[in-house]
PDB file of N, CA and C in Angstrom:
ATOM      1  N   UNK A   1     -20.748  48.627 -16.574  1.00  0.00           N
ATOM      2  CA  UNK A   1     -19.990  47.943 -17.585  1.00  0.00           C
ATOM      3  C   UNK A   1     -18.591  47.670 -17.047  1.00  0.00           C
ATOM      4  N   UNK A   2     -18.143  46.555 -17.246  1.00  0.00           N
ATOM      5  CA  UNK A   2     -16.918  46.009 -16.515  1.00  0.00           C
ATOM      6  C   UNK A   2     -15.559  46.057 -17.874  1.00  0.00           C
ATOM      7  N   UNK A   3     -14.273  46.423 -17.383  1.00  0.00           N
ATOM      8  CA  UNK A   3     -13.984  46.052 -18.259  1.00  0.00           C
ATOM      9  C   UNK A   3     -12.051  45.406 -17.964  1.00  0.00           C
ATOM     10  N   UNK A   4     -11.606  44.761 -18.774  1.00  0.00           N
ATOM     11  CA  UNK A   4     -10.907  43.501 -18.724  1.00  0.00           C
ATOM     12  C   UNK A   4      -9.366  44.397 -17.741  1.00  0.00           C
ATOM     13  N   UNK A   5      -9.349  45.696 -18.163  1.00  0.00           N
ATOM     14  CA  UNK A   5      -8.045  46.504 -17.369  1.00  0.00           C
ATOM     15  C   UNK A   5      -8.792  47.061 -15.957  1.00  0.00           C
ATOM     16  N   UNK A   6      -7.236  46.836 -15.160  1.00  0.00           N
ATOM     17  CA  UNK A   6      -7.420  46.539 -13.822  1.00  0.00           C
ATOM     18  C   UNK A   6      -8.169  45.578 -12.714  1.00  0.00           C
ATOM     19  N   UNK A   7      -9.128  45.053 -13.342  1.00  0.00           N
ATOM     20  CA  UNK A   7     -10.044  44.205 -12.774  1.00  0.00           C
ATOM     21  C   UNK A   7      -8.554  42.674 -12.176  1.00  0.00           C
ATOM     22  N   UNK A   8      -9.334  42.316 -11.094  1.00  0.00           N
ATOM     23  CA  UNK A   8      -8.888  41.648 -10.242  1.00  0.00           C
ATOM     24  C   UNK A   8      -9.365  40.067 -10.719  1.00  0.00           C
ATOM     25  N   UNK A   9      -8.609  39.427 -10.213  1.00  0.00           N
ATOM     26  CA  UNK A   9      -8.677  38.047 -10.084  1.00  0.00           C
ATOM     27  C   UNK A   9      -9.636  37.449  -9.318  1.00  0.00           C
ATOM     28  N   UNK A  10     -10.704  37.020  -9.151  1.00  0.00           N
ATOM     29  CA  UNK A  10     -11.912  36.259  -7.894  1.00  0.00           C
ATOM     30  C   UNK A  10     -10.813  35.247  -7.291  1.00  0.00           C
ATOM     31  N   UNK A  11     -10.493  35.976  -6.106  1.00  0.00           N
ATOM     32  CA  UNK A  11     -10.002  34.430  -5.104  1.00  0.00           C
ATOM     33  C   UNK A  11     -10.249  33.503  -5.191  1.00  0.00           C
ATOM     34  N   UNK A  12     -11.738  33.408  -5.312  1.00  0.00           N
ATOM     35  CA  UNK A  12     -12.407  31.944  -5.492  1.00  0.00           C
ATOM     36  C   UNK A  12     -11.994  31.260  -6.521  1.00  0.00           C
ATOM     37  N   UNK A  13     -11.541  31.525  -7.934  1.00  0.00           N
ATOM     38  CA  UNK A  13     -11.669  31.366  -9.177  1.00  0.00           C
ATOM     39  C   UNK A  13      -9.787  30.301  -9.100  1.00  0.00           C
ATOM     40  N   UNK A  14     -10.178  29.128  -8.345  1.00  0.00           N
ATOM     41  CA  UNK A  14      -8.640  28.497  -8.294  1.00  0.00           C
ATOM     42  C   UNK A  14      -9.204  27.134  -9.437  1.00  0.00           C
ATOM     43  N   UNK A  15      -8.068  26.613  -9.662  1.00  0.00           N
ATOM     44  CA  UNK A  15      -8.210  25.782 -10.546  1.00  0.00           C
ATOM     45  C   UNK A  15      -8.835  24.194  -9.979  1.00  0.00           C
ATOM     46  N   UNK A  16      -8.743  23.809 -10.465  1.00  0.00           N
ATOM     47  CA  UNK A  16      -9.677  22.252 -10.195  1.00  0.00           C
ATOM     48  C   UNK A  16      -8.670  21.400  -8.606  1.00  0.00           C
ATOM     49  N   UNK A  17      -7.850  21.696  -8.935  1.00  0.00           N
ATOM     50  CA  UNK A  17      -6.943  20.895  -7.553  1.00  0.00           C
ATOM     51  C   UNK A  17      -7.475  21.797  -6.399  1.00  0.00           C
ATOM     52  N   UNK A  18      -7.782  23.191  -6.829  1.00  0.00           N
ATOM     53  CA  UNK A  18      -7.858  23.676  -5.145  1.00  0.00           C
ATOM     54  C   UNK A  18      -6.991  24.514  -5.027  1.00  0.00           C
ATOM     55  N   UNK A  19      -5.183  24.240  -5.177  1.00  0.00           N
ATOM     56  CA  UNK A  19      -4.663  25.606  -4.887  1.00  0.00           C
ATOM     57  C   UNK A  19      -3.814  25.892  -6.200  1.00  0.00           C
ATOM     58  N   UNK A  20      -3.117  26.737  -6.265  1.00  0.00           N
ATOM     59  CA  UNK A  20      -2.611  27.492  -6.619  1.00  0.00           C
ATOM     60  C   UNK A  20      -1.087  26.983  -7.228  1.00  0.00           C
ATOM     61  N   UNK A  21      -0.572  26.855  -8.113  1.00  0.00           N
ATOM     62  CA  UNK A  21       1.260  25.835  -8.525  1.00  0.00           C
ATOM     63  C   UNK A  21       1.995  26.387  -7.766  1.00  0.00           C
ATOM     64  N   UNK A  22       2.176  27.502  -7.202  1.00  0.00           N
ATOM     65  CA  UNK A  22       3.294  28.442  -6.714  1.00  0.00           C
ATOM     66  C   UNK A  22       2.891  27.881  -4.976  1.00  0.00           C
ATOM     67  N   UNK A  23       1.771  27.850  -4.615  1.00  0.00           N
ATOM     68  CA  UNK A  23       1.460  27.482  -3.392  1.00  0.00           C
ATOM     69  C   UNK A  23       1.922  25.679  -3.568  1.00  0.00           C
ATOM     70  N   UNK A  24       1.494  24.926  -4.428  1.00  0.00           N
ATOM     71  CA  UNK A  24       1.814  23.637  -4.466  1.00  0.00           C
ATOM     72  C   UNK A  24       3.546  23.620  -4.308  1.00  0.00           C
ATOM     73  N   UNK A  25       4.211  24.382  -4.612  1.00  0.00           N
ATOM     74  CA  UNK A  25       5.773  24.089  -4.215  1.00  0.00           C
ATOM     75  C   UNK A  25       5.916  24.539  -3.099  1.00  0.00           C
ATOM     76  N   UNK A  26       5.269  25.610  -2.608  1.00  0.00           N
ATOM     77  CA  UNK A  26       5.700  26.113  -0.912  1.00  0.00           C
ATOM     78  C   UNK A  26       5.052  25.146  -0.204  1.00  0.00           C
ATOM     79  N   UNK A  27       3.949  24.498  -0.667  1.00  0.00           N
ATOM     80  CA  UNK A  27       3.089  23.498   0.402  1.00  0.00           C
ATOM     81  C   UNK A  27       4.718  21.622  -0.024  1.00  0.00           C
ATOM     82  N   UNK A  28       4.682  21.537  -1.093  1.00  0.00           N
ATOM     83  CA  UNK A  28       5.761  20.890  -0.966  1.00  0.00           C
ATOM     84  C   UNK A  28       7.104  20.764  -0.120  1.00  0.00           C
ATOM     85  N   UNK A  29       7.658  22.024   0.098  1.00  0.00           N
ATOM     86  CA  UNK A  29       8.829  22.141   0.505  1.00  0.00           C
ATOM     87  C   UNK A  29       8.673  22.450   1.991  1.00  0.00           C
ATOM     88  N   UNK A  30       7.590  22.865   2.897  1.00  0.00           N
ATOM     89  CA  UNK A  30       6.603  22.211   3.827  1.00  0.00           C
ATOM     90  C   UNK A  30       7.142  21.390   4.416  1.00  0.00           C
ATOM     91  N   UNK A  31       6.666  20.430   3.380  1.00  0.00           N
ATOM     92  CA  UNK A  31       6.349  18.851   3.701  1.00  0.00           C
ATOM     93  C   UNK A  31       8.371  18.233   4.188  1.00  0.00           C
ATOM     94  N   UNK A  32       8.980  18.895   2.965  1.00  0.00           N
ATOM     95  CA  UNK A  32      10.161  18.320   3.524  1.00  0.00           C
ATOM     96  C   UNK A  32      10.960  18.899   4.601  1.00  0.00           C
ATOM     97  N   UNK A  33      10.576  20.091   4.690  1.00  0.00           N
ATOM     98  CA  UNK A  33      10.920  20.745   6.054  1.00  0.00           C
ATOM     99  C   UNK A  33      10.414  19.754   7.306  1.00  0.00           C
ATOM    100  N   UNK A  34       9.517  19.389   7.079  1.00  0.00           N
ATOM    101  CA  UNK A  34       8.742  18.318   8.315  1.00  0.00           C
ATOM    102  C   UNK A  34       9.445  17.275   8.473  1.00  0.00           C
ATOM    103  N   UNK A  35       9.489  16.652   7.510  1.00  0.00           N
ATOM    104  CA  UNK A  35      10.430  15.425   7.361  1.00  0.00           C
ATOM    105  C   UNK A  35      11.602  15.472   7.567  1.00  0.00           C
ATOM    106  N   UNK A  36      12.658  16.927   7.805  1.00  0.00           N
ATOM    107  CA  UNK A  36      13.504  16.734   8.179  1.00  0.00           C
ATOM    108  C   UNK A  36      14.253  16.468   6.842  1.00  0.00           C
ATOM    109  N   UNK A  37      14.086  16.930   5.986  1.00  0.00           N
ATOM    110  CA  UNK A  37      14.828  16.885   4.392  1.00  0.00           C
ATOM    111  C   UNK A  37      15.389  18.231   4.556  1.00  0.00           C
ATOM    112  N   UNK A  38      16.366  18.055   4.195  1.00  0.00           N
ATOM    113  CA  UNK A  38      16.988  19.523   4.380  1.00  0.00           C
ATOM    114  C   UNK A  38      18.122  19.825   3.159  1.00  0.00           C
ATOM    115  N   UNK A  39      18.257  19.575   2.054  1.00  0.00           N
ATOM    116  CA  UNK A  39      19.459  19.553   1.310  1.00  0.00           C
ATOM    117  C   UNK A  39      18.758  20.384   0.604  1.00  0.00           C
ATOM    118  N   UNK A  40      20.095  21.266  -0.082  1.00  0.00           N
ATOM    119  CA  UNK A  40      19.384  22.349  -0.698  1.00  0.00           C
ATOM    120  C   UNK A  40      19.074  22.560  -2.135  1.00  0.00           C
ATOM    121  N   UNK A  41      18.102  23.117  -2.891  1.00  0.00           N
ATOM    122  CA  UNK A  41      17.517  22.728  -4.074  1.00  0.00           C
ATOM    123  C   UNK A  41      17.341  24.104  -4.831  1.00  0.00           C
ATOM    124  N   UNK A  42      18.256  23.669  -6.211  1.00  0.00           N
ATOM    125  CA  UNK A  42      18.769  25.032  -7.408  1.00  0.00           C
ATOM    126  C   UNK A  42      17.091  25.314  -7.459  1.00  0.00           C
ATOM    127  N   UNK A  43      16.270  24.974  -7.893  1.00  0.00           N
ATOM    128  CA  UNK A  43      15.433  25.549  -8.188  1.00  0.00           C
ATOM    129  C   UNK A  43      13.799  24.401  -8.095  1.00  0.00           C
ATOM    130  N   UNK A  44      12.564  24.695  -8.660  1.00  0.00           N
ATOM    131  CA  UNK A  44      11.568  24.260  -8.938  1.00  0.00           C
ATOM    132  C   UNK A  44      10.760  24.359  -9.800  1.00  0.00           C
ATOM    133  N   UNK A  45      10.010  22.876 -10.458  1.00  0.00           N
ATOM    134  CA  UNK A  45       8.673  22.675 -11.745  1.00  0.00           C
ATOM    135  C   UNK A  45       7.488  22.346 -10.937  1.00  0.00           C
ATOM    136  N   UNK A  46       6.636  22.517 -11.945  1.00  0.00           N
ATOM    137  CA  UNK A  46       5.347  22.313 -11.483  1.00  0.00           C
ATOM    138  C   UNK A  46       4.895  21.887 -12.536  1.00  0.00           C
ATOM    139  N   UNK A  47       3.805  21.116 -12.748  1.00  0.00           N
ATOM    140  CA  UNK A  47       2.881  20.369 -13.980  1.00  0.00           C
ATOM    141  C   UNK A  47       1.339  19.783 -13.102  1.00  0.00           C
ATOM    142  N   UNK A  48       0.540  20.332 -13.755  1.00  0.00           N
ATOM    143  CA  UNK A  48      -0.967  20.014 -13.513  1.00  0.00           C
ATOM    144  C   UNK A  48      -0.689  18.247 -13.800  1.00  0.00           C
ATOM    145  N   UNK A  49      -1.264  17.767 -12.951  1.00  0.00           N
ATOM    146  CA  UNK A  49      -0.897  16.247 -12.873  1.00  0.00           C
ATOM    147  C   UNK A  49      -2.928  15.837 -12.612  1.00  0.00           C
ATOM    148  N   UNK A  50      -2.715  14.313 -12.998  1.00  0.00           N
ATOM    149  CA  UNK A  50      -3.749  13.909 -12.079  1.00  0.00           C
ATOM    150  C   UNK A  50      -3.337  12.766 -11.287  1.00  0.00           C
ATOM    151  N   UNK A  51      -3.537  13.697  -9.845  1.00  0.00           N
ATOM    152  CA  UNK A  51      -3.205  12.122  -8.581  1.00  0.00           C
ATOM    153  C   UNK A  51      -3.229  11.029  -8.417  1.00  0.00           C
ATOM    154  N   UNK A  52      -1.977  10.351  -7.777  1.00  0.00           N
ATOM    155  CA  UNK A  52      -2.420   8.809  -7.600  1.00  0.00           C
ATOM    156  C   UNK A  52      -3.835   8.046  -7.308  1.00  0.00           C
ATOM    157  N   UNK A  53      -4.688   9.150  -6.600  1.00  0.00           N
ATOM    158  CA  UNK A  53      -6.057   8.956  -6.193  1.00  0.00           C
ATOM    159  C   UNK A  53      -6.847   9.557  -7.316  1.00  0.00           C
ATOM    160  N   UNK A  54      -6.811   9.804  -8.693  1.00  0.00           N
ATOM    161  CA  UNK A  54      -7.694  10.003  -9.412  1.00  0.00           C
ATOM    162  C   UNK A  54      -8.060  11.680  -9.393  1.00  0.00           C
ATOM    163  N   UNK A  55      -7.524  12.603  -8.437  1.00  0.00           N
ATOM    164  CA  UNK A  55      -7.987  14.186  -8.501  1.00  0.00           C
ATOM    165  C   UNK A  55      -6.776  14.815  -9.317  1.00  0.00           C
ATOM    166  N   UNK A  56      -7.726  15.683  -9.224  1.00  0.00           N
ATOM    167  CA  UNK A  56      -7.012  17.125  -9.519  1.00  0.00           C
ATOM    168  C   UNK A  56      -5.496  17.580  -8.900  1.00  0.00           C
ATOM    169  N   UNK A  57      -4.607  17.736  -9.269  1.00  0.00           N
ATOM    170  CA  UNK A  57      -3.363  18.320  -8.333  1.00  0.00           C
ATOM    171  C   UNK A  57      -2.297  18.579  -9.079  1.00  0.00           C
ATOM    172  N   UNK A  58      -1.304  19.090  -8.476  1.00  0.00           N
ATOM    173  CA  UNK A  58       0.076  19.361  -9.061  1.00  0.00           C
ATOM    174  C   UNK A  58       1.275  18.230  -8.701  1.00  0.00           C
ATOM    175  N   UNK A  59       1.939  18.215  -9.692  1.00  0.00           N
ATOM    176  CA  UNK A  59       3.184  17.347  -9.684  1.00  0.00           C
ATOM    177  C   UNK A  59       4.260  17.962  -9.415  1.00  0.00           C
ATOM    178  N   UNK A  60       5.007  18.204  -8.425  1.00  0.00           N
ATOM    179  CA  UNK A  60       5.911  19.209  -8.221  1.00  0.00           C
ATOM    180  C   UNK A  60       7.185  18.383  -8.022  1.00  0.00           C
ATOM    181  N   UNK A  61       8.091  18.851  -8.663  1.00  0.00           N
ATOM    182  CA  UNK A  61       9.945  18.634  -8.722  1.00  0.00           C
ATOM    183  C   UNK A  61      10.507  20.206  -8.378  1.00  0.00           C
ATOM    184  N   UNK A  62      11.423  19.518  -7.368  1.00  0.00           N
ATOM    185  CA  UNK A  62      12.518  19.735  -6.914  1.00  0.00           C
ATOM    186  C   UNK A  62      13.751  19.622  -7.218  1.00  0.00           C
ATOM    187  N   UNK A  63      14.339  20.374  -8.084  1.00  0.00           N
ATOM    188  CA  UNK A  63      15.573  20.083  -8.745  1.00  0.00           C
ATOM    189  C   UNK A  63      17.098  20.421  -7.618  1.00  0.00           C
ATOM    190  N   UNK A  64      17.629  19.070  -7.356  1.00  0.00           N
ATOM    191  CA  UNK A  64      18.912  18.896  -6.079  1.00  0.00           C
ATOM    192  C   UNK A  64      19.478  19.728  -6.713  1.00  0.00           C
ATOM    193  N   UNK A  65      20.619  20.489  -6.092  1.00  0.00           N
ATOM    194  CA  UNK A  65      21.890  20.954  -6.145  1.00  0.00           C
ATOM    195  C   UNK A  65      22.757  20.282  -6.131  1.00  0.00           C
ATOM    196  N   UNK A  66      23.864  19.845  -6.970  1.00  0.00           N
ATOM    197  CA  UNK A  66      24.812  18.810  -6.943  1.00  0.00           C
ATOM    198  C   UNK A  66      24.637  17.309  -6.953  1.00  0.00           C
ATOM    199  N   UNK A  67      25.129  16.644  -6.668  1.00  0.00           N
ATOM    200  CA  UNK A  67      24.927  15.011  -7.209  1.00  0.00           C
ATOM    201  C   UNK A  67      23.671  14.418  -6.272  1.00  0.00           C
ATOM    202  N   UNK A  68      22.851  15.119  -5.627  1.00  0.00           N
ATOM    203  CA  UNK A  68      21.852  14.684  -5.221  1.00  0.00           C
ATOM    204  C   UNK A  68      20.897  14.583  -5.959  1.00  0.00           C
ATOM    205  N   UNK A  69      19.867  13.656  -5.861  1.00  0.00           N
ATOM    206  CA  UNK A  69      19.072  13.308  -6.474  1.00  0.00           C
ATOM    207  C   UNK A  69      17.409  14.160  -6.576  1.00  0.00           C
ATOM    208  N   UNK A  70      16.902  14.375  -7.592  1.00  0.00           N
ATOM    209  CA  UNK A  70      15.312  15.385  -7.656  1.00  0.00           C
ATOM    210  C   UNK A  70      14.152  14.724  -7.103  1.00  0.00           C
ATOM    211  N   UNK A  71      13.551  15.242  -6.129  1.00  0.00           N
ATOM    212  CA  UNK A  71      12.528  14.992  -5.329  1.00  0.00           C
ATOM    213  C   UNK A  71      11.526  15.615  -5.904  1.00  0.00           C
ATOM    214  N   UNK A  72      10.078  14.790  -6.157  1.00  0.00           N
ATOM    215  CA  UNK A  72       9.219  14.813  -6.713  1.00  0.00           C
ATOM    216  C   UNK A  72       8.060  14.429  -5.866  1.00  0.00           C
ATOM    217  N   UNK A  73       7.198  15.226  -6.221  1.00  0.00           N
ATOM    218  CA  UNK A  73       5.450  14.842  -5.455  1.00  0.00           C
ATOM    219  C   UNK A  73       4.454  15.282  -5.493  1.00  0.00           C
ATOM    220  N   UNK A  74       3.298  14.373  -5.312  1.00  0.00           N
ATOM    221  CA  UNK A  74       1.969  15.689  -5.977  1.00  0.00           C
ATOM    222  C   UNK A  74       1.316  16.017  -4.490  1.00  0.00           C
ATOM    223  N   UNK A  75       0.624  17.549  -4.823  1.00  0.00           N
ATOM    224  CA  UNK A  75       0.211  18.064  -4.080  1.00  0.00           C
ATOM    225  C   UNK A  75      -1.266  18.608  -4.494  1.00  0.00           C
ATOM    226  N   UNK A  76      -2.340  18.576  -3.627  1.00  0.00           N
ATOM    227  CA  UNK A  76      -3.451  18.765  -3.526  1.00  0.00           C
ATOM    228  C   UNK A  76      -4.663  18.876  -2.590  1.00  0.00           C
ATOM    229  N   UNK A  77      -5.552  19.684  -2.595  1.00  0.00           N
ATOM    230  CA  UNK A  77      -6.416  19.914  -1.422  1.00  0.00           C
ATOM    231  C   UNK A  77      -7.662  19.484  -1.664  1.00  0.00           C
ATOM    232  N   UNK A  78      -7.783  18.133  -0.441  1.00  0.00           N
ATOM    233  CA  UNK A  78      -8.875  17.123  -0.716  1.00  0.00           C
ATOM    234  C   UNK A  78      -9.827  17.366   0.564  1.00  0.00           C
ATOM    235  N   UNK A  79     -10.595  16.785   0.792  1.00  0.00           N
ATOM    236  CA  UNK A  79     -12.067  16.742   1.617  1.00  0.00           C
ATOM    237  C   UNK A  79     -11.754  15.787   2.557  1.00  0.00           C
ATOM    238  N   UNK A  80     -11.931  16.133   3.680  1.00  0.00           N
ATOM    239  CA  UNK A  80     -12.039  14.990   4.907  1.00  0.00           C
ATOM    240  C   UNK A  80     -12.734  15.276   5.609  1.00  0.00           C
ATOM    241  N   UNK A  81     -14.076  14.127   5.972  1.00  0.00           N
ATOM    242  CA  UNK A  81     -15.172  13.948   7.077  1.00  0.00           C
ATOM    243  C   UNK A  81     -14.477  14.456   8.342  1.00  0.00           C
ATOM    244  N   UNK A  82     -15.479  14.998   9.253  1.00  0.00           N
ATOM    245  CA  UNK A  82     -15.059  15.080  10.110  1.00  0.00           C
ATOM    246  C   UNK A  82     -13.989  16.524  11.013  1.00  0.00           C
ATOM    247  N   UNK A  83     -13.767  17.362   9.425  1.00  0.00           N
ATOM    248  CA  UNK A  83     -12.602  18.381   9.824  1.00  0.00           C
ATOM    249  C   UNK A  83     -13.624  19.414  10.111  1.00  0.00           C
ATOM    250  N   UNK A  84     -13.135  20.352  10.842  1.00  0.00           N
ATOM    251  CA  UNK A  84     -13.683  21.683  11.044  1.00  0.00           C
ATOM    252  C   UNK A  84     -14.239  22.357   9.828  1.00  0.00           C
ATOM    253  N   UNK A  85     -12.746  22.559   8.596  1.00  0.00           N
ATOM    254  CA  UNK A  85     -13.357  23.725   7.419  1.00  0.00           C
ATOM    255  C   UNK A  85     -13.348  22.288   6.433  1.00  0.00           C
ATOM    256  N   UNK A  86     -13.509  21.302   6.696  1.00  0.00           N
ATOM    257  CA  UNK A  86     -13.516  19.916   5.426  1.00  0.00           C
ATOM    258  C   UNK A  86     -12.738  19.991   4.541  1.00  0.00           C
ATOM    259  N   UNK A  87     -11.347  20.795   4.294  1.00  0.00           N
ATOM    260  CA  UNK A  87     -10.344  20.284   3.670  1.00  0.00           C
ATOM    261  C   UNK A  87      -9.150  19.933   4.162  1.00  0.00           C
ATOM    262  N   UNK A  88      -8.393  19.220   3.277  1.00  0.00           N
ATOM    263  CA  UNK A  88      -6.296  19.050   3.519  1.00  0.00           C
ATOM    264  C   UNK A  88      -6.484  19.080   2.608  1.00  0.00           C
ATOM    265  N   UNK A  89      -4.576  19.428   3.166  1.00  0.00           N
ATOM    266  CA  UNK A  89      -3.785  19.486   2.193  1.00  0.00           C
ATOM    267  C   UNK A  89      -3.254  17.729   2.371  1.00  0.00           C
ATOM    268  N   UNK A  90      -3.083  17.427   0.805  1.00  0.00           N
ATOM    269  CA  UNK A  90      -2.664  16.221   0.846  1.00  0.00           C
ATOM    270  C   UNK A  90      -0.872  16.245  -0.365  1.00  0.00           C
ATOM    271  N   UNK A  91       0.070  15.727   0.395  1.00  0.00           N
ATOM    272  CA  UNK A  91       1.282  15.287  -0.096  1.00  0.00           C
ATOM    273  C   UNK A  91       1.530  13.316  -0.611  1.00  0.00           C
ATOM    274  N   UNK A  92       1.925  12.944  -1.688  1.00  0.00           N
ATOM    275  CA  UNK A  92       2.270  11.761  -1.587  1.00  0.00           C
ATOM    276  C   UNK A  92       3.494  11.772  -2.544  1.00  0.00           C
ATOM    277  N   UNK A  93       4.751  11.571  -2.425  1.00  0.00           N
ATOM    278  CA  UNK A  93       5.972  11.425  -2.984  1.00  0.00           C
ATOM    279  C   UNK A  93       5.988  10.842  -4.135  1.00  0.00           C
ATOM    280  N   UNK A  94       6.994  11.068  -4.923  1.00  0.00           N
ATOM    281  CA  UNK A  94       6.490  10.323  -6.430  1.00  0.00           C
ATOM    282  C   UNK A  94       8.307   9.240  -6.715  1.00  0.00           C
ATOM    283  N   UNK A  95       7.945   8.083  -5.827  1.00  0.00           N
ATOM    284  CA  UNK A  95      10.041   8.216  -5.758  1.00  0.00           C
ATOM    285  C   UNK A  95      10.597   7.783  -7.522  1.00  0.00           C
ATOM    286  N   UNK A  96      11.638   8.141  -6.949  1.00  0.00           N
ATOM    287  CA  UNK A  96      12.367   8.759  -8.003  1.00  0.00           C
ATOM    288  C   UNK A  96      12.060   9.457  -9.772  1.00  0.00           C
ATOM    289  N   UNK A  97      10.804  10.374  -9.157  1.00  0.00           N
ATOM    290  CA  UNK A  97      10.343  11.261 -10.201  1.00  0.00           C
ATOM    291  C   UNK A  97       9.794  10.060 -11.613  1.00  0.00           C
ATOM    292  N   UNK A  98       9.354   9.364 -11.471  1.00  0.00           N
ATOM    293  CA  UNK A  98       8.942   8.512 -12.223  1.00  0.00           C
ATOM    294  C   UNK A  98       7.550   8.449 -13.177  1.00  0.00           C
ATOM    295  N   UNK A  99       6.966   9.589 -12.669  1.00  0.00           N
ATOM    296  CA  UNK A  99       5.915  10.032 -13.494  1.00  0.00           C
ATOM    297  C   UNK A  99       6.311  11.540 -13.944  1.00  0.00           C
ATOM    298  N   UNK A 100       7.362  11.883 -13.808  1.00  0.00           N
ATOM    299  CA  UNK A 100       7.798  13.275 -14.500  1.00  0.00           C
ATOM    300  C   UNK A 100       8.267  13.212 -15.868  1.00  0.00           C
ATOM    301  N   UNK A 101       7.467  14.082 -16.228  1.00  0.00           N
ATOM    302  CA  UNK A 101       7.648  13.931 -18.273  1.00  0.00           C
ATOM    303  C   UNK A 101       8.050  15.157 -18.370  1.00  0.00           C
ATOM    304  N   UNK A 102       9.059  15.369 -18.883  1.00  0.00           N
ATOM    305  CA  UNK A 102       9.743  16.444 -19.717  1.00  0.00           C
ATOM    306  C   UNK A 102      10.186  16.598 -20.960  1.00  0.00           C
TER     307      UNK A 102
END
C-alpha cells in the first residue's frame, strides 16, 4: 500500500513540453549566454505557452535591470530525425515580448 507522504516524484512524469519551467529559464538564459547577451536581469516568469510551431512549451521573460528592455522566448524539447537520443532543445525569441499576457 503506497501512500501520498514521502513518496517521490517519477522523473518521467514531466509535463507535455518535455521539461521542466525552472529548467526552461536556465535553458533560456543558455541561449543568451551563447549569443553573447550579457546584460543583467532583476529577475524571471514563466507561463505554459503553446509554440509558434503548435507544441507544448514555456514562454519565458526575462525581466532587464534598468532601462533595458525584457527579453522573452519560448522554450521546448522537440524530436529530430536523425539525432542520437531524438530530441532538442528548441529556443525561438518572442521580440519585444509580444505574446506576454499579464
Amino acid at each position: 500500500m503506497a501512500t501520498g507522504a514521502g513518496c517521490k516524484k517519477n522523473q518521467y512524469d514531466l509535463p507535455p513540453s518535455l521539461i521542466e519551467g525552472d529548467q526552461a529559464v536556465a535553458l533560456f538564459r543558455r541561449e543568451l549566454e551563447w549569443r553573447a547577451i550579457t546584460r543583467p536581469f532583476a529577475g524571471s516568469e514563466r507561463v505554459e505557452a503553446q509554440t509558434p510551431g503548435g507544441k507544448e512549451g514555456w514562454l519565458v521573460r526575462l525581466v532587464a535591470d534598468g532601462d533595458a528592455a525584457d527579453l522573452c522566448g519560448y522554450v521546448w524539447r522537440d524530436e529530430e530525425p536523425g539525432r542520437a537520443d531524438g530530441t532538442v532543445i528548441r529556443v525561438r525569441f518572442d521580440a519585444g515580448c509580444r505574446h506576454w499576457r499579464a
